[in-house]
C-alpha atoms as a PDB file:
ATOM      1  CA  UNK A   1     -36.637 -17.661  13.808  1.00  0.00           C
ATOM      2  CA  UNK A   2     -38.923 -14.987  14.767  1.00  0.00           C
ATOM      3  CA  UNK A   3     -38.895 -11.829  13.845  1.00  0.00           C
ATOM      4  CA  UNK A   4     -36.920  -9.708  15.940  1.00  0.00           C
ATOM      5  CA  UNK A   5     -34.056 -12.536  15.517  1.00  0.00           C
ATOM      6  CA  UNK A   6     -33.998 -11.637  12.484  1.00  0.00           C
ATOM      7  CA  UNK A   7     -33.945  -8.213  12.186  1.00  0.00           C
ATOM      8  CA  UNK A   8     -31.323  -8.149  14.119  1.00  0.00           C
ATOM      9  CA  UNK A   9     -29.175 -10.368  12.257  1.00  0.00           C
ATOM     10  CA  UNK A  10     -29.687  -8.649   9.343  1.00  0.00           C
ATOM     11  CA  UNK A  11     -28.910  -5.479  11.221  1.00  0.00           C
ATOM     12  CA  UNK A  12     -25.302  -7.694  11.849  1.00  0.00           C
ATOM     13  CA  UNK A  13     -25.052  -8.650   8.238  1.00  0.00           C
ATOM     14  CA  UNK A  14     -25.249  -5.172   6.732  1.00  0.00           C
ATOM     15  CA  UNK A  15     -23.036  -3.366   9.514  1.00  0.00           C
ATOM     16  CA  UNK A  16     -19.758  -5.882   9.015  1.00  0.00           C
ATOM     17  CA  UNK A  17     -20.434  -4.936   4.762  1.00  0.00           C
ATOM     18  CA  UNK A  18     -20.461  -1.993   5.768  1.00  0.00           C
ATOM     19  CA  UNK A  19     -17.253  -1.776   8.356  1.00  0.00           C
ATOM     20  CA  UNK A  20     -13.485  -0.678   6.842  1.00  0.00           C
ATOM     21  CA  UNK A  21     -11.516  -3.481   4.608  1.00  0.00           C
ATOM     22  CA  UNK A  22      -8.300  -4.357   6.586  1.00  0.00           C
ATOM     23  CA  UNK A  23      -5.446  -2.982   3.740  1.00  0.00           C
ATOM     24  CA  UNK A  24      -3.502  -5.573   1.886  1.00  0.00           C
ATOM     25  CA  UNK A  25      -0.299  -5.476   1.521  1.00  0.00           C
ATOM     26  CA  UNK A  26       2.604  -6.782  -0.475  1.00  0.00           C
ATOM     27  CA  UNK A  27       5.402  -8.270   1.162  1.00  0.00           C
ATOM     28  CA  UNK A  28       8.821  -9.108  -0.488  1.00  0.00           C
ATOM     29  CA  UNK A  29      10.035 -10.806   2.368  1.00  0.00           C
ATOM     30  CA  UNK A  30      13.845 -10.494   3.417  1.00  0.00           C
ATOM     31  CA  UNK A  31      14.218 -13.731   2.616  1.00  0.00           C
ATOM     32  CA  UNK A  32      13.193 -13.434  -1.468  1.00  0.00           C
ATOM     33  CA  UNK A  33      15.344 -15.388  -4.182  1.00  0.00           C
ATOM     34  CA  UNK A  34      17.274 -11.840  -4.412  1.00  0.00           C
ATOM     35  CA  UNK A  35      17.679 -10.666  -1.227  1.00  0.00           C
ATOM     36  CA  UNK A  36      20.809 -11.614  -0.315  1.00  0.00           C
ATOM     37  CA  UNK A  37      21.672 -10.803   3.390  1.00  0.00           C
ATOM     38  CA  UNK A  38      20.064  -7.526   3.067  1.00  0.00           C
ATOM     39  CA  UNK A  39      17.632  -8.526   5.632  1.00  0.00           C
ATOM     40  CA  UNK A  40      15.330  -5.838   4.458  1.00  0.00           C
ATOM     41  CA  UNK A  41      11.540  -6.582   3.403  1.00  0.00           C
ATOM     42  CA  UNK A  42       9.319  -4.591   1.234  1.00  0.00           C
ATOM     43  CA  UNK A  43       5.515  -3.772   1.285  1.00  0.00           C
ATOM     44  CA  UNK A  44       3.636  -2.150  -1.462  1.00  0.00           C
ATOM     45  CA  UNK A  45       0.107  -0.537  -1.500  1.00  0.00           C
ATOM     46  CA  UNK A  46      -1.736   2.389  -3.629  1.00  0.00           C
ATOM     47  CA  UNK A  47      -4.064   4.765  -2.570  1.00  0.00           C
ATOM     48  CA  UNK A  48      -7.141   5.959  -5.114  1.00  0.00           C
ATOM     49  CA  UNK A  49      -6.792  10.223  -4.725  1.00  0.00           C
ATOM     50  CA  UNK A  50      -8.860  10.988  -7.501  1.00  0.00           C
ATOM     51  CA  UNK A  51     -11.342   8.748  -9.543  1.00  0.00           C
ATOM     52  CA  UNK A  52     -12.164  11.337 -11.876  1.00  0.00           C
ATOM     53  CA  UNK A  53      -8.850  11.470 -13.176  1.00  0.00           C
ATOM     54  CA  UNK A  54      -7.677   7.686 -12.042  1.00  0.00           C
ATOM     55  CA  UNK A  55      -5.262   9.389 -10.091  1.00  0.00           C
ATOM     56  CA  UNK A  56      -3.037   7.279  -7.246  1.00  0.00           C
ATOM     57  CA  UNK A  57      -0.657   7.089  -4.558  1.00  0.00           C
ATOM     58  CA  UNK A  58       1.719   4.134  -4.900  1.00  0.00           C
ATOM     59  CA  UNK A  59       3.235   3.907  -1.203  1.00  0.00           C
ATOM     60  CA  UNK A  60       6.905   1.472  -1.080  1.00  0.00           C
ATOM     61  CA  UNK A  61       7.508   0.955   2.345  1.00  0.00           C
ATOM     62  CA  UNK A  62      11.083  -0.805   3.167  1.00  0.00           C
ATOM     63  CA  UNK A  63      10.879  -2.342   7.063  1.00  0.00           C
ATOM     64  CA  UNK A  64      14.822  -2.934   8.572  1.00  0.00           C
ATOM     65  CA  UNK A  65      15.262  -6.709  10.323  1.00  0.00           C
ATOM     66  CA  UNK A  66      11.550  -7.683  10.210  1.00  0.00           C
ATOM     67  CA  UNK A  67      10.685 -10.723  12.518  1.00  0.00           C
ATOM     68  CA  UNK A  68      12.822 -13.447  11.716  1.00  0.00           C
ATOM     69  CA  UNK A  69      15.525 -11.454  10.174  1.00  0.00           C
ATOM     70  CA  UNK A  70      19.276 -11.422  10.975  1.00  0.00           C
ATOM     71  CA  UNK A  71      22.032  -8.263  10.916  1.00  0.00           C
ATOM     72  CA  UNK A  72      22.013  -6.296   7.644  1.00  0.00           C
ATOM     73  CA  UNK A  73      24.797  -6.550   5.515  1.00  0.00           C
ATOM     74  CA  UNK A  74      24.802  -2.845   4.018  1.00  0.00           C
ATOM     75  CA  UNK A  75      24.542   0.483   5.340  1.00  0.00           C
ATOM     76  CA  UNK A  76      22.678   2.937   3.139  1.00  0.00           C
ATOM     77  CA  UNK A  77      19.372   1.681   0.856  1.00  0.00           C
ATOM     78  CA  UNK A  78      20.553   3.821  -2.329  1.00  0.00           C
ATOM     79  CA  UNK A  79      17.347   2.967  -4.896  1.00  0.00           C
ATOM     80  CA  UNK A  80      14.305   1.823  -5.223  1.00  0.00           C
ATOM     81  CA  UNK A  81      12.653   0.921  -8.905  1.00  0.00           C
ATOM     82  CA  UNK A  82       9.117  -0.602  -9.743  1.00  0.00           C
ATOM     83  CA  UNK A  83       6.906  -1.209 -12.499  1.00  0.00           C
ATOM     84  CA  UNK A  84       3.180  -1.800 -12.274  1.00  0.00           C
ATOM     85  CA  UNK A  85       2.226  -4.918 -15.338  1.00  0.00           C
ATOM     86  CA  UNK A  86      -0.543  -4.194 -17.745  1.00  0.00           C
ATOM     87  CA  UNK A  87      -0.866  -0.375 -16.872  1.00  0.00           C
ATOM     88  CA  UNK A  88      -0.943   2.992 -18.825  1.00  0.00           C
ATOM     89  CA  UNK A  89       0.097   6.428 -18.052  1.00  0.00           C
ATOM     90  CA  UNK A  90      -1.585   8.942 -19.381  1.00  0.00           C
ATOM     91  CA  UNK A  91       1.771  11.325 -18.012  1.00  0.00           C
ATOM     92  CA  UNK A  92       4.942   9.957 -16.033  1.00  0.00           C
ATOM     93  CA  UNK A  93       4.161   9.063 -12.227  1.00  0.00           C
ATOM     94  CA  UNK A  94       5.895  12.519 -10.336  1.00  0.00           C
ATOM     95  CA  UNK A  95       7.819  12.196  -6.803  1.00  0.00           C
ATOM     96  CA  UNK A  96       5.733  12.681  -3.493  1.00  0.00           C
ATOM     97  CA  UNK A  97       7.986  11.653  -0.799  1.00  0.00           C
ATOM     98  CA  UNK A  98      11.394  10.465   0.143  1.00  0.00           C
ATOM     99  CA  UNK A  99      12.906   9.201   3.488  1.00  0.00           C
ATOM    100  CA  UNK A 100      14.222  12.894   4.927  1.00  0.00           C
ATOM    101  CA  UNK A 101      17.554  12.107   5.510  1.00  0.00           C
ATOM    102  CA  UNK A 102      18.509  11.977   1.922  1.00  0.00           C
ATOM    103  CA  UNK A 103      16.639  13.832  -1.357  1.00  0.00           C
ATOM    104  CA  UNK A 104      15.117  12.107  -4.367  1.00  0.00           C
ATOM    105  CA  UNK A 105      13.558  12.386  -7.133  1.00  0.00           C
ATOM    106  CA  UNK A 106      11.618   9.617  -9.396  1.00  0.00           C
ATOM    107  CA  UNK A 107      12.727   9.234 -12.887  1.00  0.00           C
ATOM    108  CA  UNK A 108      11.501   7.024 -16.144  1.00  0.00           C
ATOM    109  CA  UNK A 109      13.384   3.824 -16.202  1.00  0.00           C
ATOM    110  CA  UNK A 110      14.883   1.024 -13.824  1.00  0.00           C
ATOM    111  CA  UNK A 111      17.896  -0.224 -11.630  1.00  0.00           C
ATOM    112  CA  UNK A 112      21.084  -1.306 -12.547  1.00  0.00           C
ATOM    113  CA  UNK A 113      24.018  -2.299 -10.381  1.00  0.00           C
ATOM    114  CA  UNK A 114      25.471   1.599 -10.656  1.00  0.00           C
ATOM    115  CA  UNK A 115      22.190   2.457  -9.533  1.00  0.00           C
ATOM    116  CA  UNK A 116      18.949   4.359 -11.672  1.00  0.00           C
ATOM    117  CA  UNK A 117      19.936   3.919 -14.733  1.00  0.00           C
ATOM    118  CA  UNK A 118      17.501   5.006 -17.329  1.00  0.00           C
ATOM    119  CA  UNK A 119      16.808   1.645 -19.293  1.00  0.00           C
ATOM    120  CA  UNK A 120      13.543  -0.881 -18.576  1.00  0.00           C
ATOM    121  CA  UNK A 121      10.430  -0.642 -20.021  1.00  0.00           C
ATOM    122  CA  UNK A 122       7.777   0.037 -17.520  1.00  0.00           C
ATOM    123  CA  UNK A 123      10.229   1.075 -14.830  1.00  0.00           C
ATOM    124  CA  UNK A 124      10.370   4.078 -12.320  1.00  0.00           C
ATOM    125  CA  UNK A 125      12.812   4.702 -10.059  1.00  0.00           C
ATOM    126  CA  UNK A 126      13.472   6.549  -7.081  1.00  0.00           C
ATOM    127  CA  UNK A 127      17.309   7.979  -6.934  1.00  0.00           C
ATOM    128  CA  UNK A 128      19.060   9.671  -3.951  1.00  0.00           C
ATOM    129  CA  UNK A 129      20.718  12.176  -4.952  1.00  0.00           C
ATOM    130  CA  UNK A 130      23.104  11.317  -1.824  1.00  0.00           C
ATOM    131  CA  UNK A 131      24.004   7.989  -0.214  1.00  0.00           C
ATOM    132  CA  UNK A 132      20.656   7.296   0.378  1.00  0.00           C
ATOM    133  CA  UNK A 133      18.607   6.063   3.232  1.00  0.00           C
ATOM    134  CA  UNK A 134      20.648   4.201   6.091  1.00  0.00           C
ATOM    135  CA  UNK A 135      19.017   1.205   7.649  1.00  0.00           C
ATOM    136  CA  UNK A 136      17.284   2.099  11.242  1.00  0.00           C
ATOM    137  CA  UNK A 137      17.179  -0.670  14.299  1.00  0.00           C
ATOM    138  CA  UNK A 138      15.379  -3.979  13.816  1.00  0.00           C
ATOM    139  CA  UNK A 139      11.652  -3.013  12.697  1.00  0.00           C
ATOM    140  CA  UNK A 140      11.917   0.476  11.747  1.00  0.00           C
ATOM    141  CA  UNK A 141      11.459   1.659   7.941  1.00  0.00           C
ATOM    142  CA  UNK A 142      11.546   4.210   5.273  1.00  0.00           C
ATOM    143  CA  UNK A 143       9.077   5.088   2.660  1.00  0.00           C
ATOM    144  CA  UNK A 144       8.478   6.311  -0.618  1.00  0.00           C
ATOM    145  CA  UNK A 145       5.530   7.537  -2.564  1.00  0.00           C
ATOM    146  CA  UNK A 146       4.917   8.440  -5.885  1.00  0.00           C
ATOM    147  CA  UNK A 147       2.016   9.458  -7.788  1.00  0.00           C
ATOM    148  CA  UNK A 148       0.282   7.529 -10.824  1.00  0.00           C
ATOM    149  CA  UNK A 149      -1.665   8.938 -13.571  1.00  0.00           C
ATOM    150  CA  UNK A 150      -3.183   6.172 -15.131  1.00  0.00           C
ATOM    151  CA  UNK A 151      -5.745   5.901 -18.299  1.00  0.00           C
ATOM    152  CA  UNK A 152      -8.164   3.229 -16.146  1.00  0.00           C
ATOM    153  CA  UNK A 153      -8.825   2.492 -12.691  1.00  0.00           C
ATOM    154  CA  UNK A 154      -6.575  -0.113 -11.043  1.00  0.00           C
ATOM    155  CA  UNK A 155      -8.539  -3.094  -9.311  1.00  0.00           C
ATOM    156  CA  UNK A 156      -7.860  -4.240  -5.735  1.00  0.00           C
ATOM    157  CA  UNK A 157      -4.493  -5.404  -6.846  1.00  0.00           C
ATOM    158  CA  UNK A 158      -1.950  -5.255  -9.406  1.00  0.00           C
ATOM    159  CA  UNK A 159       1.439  -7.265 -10.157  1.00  0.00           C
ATOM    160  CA  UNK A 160       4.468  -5.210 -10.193  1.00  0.00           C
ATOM    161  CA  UNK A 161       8.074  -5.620 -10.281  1.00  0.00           C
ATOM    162  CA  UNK A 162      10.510  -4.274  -7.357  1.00  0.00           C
ATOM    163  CA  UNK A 163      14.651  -3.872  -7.459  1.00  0.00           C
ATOM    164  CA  UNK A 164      16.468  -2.064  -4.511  1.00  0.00           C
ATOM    165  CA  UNK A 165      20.065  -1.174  -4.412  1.00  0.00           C
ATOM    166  CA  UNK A 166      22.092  -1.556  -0.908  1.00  0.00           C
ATOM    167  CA  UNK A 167      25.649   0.433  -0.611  1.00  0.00           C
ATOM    168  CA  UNK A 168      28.406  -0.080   2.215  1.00  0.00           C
ATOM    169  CA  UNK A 169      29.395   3.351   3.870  1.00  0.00           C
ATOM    170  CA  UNK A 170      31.656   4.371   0.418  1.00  0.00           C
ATOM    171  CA  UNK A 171      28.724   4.108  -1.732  1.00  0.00           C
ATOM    172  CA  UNK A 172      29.815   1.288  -3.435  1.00  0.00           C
ATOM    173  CA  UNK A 173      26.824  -1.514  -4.496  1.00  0.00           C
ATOM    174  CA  UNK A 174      26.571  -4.629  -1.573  1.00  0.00           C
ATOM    175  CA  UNK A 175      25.846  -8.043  -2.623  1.00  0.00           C
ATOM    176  CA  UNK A 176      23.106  -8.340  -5.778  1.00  0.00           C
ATOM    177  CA  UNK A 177      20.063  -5.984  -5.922  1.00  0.00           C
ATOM    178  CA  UNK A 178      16.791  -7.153  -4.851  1.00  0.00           C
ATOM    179  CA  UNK A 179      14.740  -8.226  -7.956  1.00  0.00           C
ATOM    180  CA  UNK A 180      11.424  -9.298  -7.556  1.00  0.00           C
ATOM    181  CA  UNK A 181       7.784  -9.768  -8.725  1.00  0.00           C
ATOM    182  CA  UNK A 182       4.573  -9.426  -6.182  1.00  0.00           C
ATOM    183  CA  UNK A 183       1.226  -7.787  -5.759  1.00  0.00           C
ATOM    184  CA  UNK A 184       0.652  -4.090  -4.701  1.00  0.00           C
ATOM    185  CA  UNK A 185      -3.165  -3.587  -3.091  1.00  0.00           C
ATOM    186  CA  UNK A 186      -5.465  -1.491  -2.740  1.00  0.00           C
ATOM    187  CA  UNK A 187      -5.537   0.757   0.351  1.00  0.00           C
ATOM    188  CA  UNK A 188      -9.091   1.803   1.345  1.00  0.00           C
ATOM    189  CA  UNK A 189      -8.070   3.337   4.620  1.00  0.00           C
ATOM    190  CA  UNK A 190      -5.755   5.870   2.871  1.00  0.00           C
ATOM    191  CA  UNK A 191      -7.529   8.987   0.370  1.00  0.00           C
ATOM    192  CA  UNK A 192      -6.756  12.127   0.047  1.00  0.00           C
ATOM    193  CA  UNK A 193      -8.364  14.595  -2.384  1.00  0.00           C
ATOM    194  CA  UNK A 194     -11.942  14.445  -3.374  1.00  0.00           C
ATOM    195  CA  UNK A 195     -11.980  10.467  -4.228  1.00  0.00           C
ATOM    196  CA  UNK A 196     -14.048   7.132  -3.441  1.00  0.00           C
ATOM    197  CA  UNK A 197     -12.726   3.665  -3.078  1.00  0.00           C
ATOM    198  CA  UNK A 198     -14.875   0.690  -4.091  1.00  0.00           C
ATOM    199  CA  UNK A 199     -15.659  -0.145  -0.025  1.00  0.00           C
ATOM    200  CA  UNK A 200     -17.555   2.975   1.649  1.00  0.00           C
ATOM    201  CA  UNK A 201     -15.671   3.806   4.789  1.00  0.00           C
ATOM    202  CA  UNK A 202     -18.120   5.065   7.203  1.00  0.00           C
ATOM    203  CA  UNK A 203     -17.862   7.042  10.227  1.00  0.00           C
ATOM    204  CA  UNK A 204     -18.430   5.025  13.620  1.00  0.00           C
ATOM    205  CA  UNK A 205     -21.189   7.474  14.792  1.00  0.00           C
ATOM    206  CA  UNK A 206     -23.187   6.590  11.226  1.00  0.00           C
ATOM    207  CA  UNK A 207     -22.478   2.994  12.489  1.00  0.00           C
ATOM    208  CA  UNK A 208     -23.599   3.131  15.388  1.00  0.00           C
ATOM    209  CA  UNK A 209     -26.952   5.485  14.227  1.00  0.00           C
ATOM    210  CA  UNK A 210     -27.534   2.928  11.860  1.00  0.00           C
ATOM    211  CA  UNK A 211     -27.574  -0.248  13.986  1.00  0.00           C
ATOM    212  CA  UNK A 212     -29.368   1.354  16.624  1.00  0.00           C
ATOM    213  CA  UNK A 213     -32.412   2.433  14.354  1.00  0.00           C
ATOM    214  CA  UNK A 214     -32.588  -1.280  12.884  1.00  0.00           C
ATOM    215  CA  UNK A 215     -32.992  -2.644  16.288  1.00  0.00           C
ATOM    216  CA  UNK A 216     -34.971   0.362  17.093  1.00  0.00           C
ATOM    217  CA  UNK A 217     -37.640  -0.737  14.267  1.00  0.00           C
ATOM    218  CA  UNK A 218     -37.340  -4.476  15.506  1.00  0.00           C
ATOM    219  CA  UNK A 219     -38.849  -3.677  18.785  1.00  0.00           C
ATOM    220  CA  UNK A 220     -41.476  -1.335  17.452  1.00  0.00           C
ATOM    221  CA  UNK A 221     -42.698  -4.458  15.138  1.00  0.00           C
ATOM    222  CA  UNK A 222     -42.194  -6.608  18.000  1.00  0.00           C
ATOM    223  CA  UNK A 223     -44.758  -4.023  20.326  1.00  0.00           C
ATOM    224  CA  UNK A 224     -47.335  -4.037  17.322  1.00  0.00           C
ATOM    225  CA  UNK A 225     -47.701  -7.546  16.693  1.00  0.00           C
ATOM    226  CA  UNK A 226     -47.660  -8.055  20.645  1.00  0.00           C
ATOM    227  CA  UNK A 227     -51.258  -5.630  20.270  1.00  0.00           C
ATOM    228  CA  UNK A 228     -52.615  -7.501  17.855  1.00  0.00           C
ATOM    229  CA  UNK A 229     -52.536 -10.586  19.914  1.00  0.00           C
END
């Protein structure tokens, strides 16, 4: 392989370490051991904000009908609990963001069939204060964020537990609550604050600066060795 071969496949090899991590994501599909004919499937992520302070963004993103999916069988998603395994608070995660048709608030414990309910270790939960959030057309979805304050950095994923409440148009609780375990990731594409992930995200004009001053250098070796012949 001569030389300019291979500086520019190194210039390749560097530049796709170097490119954005597609985010992960955690899906508890519609179609989970607890999910009923809710038809309603859950991704989890977290977002580092701060590392000096291990400080994160735990996003819980509900999508209506995914692919695959039949008719919803409630009208309003009322709660939403999780609990992150193996982790420590050094205070209480605190509410970010609700869907905007209804107003929450996050508060220590888990889900029960009247809804937050205080109990289970580990749990947080968000609770409408109203009906809650009501299902959108197939694909659509609602969100939630809270923020963690953890005692140590969180890898590139973590198991958690999930429940979600569903209510007809009286309030009252539809079929079981969705109960169940998966894996929330790591989200290098989302940071806010003054924070670093673990996978530098740089800017496409350093990419592009970069690569072009590795092949740059190639051809300026390639014009000095052609002299010395």
């Amino acid at each position: 392989m001569t030389l300019m071969k291979r500086m520019i496949l190194a210039a390749a090899v560097v530049l796709g370490l170097l490119a954005p991590r597609a985010a992960n994501a955690s899906s508890i599909n519609f179609n989970c051991g607890t999910c009923g004919n809710h038809n309603t499937s859950f991704d989890i992520t977290y977002a580092l904000v701060n590392a000096g302070t291990n400080t994160y963004d735990l996003t819980i993103v509900a999508t209506y009908q995914p692919t695959g999916a039949g008719a919803p069988d409630f009208v309003y998603l009322n709660d939403v609990a999780f609990k992150l395994d193996n982790v420590s608070y050094d205070s209480n995660p605190t509410y970010v963001s609700g869907p905007a048709e209804d107003t929450w608030t996050l508060i220590l414990g888990g889900l029960g069939s009247s809804g937050c309910n205080g109990s289970g270790a580990g749990f947080f939960c968000f609770r409408s204060t109203g009906f809650g959030a009501t299902h959108g057309a197939a694909g659509t979805t609602d969100t939630w964020v809270a923020r963690l304050d953890l005692q140590a950095p969180l890898g590139n994923s973590v198991p958690l537990s999930l429940k979600a409440q569903f209510t007809n148009s009286d309030g009252a609780k539809v079929g079981s609550l969705i109960s169940d375990d998966g894996t929330g990731y790591l989200h290098f594409d989302e940071c806010n604050g003054p924070c670093s992930t673990e996978v530098p995200v740089p800017e496409p004009t350093t990419l592009a600066l970069f690569g072009g001053g590795l092949v740059l250098a190639a051809a300026q070796l390639r014009r000095a060795r052609a002299r010395q012949n």
